[in-house]
C-alpha atoms as a PDB file:
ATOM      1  CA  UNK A   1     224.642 184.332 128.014  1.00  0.00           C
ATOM      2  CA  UNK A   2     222.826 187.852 127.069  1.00  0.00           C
ATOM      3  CA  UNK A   3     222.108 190.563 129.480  1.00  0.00           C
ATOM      4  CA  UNK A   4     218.591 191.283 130.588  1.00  0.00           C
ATOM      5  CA  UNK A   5     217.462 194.670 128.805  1.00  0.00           C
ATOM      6  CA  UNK A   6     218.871 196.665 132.181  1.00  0.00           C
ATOM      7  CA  UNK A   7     221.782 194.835 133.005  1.00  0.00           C
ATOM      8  CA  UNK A   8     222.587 195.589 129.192  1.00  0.00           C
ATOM      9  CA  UNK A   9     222.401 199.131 129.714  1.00  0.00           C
ATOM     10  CA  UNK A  10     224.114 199.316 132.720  1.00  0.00           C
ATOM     11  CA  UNK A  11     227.040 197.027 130.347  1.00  0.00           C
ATOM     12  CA  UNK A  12     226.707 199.808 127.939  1.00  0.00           C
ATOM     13  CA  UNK A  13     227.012 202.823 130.017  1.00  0.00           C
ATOM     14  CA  UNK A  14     230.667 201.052 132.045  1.00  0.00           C
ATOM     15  CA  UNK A  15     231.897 200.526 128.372  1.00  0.00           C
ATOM     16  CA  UNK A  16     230.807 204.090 127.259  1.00  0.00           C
ATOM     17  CA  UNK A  17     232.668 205.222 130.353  1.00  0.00           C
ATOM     18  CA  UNK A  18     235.808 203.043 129.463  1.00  0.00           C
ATOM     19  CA  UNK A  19     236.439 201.073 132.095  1.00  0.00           C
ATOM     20  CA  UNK A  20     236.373 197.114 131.883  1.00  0.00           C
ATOM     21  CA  UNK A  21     233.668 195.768 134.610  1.00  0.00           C
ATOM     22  CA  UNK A  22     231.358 193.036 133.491  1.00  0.00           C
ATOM     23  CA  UNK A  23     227.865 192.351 134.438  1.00  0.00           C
ATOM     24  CA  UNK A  24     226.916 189.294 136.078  1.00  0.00           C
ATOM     25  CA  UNK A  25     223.475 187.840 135.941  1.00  0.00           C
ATOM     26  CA  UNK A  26     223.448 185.132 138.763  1.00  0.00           C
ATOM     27  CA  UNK A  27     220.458 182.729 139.605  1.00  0.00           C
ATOM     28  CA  UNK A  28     220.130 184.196 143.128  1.00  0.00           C
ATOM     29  CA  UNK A  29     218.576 186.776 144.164  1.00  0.00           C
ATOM     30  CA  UNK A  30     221.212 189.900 144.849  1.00  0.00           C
ATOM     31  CA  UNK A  31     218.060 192.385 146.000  1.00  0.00           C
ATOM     32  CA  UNK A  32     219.709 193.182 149.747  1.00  0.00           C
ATOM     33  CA  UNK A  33     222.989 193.574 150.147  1.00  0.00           C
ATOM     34  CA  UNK A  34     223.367 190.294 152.592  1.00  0.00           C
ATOM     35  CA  UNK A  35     221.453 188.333 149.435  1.00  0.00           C
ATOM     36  CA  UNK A  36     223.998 190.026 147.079  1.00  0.00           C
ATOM     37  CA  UNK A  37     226.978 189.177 149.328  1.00  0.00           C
ATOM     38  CA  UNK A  38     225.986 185.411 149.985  1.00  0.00           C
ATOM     39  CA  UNK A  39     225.140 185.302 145.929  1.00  0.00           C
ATOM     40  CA  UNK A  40     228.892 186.480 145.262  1.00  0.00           C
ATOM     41  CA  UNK A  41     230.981 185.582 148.212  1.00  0.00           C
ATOM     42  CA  UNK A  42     232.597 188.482 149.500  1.00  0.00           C
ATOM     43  CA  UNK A  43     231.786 190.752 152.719  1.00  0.00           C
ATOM     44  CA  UNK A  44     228.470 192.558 153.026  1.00  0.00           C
ATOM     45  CA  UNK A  45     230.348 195.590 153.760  1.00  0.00           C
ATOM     46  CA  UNK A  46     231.626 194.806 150.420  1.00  0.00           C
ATOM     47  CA  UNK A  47     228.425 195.477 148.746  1.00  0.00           C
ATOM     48  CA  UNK A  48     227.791 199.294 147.376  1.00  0.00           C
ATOM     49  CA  UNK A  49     223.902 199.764 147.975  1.00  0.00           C
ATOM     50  CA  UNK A  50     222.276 202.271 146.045  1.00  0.00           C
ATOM     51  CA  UNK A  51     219.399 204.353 147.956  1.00  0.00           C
ATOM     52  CA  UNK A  52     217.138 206.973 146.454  1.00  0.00           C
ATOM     53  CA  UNK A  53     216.060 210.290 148.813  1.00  0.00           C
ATOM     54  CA  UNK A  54     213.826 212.588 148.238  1.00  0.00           C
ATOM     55  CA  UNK A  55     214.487 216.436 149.407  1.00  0.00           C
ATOM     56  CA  UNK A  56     211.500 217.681 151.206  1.00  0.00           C
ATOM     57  CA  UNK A  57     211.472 221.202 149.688  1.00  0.00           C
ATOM     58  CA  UNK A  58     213.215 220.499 146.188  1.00  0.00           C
ATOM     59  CA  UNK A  59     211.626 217.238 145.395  1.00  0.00           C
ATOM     60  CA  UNK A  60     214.945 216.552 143.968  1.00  0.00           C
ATOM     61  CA  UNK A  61     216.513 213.199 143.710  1.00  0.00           C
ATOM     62  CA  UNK A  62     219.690 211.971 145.761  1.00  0.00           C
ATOM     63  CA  UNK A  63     221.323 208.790 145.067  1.00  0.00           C
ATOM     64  CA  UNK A  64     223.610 207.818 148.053  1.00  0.00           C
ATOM     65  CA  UNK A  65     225.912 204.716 147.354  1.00  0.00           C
ATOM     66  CA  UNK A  66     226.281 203.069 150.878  1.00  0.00           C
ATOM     67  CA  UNK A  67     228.279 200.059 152.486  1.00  0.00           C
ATOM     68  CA  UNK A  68     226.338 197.201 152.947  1.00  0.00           C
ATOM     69  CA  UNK A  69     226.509 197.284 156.767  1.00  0.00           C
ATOM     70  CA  UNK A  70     225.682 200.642 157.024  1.00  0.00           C
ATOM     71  CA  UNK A  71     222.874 202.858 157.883  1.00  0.00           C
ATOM     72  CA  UNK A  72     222.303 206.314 156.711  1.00  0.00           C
ATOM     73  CA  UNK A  73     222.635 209.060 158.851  1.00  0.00           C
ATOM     74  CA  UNK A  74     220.111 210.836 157.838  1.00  0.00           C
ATOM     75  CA  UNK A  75     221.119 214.012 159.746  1.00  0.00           C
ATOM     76  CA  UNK A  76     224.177 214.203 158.265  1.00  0.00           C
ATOM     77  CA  UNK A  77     223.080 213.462 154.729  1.00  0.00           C
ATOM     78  CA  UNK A  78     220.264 216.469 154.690  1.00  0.00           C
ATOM     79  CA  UNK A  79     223.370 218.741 155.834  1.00  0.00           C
ATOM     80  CA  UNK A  80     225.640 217.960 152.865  1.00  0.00           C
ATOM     81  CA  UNK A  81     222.335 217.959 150.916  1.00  0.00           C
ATOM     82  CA  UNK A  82     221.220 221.582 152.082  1.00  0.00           C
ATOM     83  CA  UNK A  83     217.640 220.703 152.754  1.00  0.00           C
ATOM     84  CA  UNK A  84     215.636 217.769 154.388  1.00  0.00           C
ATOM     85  CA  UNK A  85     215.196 214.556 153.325  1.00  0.00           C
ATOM     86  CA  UNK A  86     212.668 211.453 153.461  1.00  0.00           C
ATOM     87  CA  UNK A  87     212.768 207.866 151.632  1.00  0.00           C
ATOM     88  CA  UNK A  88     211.379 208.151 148.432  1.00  0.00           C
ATOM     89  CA  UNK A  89     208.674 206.132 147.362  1.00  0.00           C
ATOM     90  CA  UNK A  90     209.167 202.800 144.843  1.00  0.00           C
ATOM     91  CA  UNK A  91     207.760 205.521 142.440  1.00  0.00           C
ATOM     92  CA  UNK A  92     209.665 208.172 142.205  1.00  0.00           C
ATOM     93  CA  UNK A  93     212.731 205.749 142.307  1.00  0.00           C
ATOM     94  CA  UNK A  94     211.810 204.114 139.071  1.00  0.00           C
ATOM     95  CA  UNK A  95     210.999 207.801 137.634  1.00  0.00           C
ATOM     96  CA  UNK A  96     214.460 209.243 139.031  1.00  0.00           C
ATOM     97  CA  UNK A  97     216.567 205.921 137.905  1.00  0.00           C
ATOM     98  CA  UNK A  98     214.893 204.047 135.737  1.00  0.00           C
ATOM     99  CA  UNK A  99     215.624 200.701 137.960  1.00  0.00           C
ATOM    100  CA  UNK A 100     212.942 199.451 140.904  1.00  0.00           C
ATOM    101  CA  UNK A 101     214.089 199.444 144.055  1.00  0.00           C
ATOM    102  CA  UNK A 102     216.515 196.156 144.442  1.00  0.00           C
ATOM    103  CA  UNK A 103     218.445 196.795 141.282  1.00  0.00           C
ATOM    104  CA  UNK A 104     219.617 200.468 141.143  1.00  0.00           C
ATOM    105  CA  UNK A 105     223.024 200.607 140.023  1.00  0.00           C
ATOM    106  CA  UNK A 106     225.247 203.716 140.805  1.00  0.00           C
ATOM    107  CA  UNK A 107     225.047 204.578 137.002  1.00  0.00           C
ATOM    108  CA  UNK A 108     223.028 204.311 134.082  1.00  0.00           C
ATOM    109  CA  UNK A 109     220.685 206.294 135.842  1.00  0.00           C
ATOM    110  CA  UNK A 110     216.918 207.778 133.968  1.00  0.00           C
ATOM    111  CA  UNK A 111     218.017 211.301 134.974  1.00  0.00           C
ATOM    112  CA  UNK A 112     221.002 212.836 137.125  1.00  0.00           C
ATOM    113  CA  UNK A 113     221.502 212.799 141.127  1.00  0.00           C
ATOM    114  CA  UNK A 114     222.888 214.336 143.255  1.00  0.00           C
ATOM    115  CA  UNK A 115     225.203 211.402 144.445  1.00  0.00           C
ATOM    116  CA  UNK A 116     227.317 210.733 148.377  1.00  0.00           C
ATOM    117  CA  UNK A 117     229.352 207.645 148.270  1.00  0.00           C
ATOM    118  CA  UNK A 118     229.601 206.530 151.778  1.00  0.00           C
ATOM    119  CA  UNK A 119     233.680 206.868 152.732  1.00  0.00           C
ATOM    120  CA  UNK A 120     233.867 203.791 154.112  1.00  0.00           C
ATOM    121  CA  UNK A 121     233.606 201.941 151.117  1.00  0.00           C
ATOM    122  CA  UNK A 122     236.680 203.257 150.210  1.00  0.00           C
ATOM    123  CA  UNK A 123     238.329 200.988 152.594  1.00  0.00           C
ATOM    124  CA  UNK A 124     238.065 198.034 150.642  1.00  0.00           C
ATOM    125  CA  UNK A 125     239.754 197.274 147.488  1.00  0.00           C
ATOM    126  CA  UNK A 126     237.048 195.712 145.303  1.00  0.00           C
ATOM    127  CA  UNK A 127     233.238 196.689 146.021  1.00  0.00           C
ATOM    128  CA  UNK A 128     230.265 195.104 144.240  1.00  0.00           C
ATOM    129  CA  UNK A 129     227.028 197.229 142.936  1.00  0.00           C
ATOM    130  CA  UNK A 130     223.833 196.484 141.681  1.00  0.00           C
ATOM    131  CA  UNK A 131     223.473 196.153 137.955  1.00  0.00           C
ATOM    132  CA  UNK A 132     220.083 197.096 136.703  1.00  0.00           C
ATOM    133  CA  UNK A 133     218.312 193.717 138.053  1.00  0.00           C
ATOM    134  CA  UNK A 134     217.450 192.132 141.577  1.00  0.00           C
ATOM    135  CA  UNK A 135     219.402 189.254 139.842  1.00  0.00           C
ATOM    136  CA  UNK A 136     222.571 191.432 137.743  1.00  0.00           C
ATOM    137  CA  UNK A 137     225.948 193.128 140.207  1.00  0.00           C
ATOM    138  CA  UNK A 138     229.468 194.263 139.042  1.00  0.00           C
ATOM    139  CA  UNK A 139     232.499 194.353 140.710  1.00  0.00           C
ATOM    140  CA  UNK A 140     234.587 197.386 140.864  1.00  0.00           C
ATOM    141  CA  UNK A 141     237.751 199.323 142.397  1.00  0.00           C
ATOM    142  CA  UNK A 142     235.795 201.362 145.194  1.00  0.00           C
ATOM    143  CA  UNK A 143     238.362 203.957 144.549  1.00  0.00           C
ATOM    144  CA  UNK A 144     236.915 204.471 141.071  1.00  0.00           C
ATOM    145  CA  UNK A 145     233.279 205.278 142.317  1.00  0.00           C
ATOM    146  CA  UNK A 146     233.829 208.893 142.713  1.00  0.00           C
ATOM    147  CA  UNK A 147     234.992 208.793 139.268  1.00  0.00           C
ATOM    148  CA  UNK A 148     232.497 206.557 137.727  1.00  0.00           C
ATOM    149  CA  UNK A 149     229.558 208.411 139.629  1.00  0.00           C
ATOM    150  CA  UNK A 150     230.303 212.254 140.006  1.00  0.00           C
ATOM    151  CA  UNK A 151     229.510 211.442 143.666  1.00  0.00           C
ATOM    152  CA  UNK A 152     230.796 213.395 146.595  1.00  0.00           C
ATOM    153  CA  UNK A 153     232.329 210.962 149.558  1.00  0.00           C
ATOM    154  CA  UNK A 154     231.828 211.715 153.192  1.00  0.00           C
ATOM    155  CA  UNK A 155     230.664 210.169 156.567  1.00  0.00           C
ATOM    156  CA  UNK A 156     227.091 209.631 156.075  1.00  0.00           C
ATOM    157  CA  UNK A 157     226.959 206.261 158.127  1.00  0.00           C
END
């Protein structure tokens, strides 16, 4: 079965990177992380959500790659990220990744962020991320998303 145009580039950019993870298109929808995790059967801790900030005074771009049972603490986050944060709007996440919100995968990204990975993802030997598509994940080694992303790790839940 072919990939949808983003799940295709998301394919392209894990190959260009050299490591072998495939990207699934499943029927069900994978747009929250407990749809993604009933979709695949695994944990929702399991799944690696991708959110887009905004800094308040840089109007730069911050992916953070978060457990699926986690919240952000936002404190925390606008420390390691030197200035203040807020949500950014469906907008500027299509602008900064090139994905809507619901399908942003940790790379293959429009332009480059400033990435966290949450560090208790790292717990757990396989983690699955969006892949480009409300409908498209991947499975990887969690230990490989510092790696695969550039991202820092620390507590940020």
């Amino acid at each position: 079965m072919q990939l949808s145009r983003s799940a295709a580039r998301v394919q392209a950019a894990l190959e260009a990177a050299g490591v072998a993870m495939r990207v699934v298109e499943l029927p069900e929808s994978t747009r929250t992380a407990a749809d993604a995790a009933k979709a695949i059967g695994c944990e929702v801790a399991q799944i690696a959500k991708s959110l887009i900030f905004r800094g308040a005074e840089s109007g730069d771009g911050y992916l953070v790659i978060a457990s699926g049972t986690n919240r952000v603490d936002e404190p925390a986050l606008a420390a390691a990220a030197g200035e203040p944060l807020a949500k950014a709007s469906a907008e500027f996440v299509r602008d900064a990744t090139g994905y809507a919100i619901g399908g942003v995968p940790p790379v293959a990204l429009a332009t480059t962020l400033r990435t966290f990975i949450d560090e208790s993802l790292l717990r757990f030997d396989r983690v699955w991320a969006a892949a480009g598509t409300p409908h498209a994940v991947f499975e990887l080694s969690a230990a490989d998303l510092p790696k695969l992303t550039g991202g820092r790790v620390l507590r940020i839940a």
